[in-house]
C-alpha atoms as a PDB file:
ATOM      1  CA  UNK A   1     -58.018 137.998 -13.098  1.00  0.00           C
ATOM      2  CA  UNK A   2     -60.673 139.355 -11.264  1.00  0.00           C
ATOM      3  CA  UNK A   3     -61.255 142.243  -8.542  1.00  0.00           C
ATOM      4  CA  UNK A   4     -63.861 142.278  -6.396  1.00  0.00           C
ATOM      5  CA  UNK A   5     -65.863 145.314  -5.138  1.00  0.00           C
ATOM      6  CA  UNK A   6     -68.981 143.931  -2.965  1.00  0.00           C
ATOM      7  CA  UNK A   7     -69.971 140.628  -1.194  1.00  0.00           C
ATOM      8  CA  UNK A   8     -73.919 140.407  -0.064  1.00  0.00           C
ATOM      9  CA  UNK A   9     -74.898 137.485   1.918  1.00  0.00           C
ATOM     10  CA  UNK A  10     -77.984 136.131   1.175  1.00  0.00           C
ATOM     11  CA  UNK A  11     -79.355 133.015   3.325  1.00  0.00           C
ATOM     12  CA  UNK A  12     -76.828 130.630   2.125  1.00  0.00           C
ATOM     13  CA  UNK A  13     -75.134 132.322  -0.393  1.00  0.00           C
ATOM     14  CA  UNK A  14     -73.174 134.790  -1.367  1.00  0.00           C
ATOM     15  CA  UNK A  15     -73.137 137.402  -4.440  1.00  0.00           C
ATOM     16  CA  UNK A  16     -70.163 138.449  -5.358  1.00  0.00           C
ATOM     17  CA  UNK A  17     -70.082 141.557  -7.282  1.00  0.00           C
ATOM     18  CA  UNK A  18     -66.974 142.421  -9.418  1.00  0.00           C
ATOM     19  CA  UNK A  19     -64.736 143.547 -12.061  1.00  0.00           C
ATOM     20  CA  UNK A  20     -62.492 141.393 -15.133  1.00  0.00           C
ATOM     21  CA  UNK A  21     -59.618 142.667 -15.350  1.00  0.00           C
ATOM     22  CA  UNK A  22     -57.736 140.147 -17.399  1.00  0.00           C
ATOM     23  CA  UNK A  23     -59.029 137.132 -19.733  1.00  0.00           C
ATOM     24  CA  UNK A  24     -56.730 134.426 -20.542  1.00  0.00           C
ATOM     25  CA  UNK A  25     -57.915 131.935 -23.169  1.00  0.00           C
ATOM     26  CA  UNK A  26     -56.864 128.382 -23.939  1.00  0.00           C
ATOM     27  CA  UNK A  27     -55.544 127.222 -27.192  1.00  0.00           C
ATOM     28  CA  UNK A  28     -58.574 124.475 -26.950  1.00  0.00           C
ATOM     29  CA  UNK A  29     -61.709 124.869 -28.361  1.00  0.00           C
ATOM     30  CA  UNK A  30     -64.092 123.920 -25.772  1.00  0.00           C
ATOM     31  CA  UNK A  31     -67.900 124.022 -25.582  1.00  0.00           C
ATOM     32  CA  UNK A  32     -69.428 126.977 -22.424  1.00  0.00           C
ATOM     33  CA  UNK A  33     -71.522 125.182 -19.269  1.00  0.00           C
ATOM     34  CA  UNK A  34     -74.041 127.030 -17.287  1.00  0.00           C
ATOM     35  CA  UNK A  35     -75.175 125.810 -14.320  1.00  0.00           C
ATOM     36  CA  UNK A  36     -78.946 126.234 -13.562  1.00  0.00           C
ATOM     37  CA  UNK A  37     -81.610 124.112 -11.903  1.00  0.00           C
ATOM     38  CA  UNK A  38     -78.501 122.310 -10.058  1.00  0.00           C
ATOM     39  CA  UNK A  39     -76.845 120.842 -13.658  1.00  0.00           C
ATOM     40  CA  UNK A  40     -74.327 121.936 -15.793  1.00  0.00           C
ATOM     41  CA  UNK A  41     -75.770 122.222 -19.397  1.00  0.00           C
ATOM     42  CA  UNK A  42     -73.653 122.998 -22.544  1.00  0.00           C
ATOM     43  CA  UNK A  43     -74.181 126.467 -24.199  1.00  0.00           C
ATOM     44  CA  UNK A  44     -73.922 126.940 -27.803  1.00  0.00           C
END
């Protein structure tokens, strides 16, 4: 759960700018993505 406390616009995006509140986690074990350079890559 997430709050959120400022939206920029830039060109065509937006930054959203915020605060967790709450985390839930899955029982899974699953690998992180990040998406950069328009793919998603595994982390870790």
């Amino acid at each position: 759960e997430c709050e959120v406390s400022h939206v920029h616009e830039w060109a065509t995006h937006h930054i959203v700018i915020g605060s967790v509140l709450d985390v839930h986690f899955s029982r899974t074990i699953s690998q992180s993505l990040a998406y950069t350079d328009g793919e998603y890559h595994a982390v870790g």
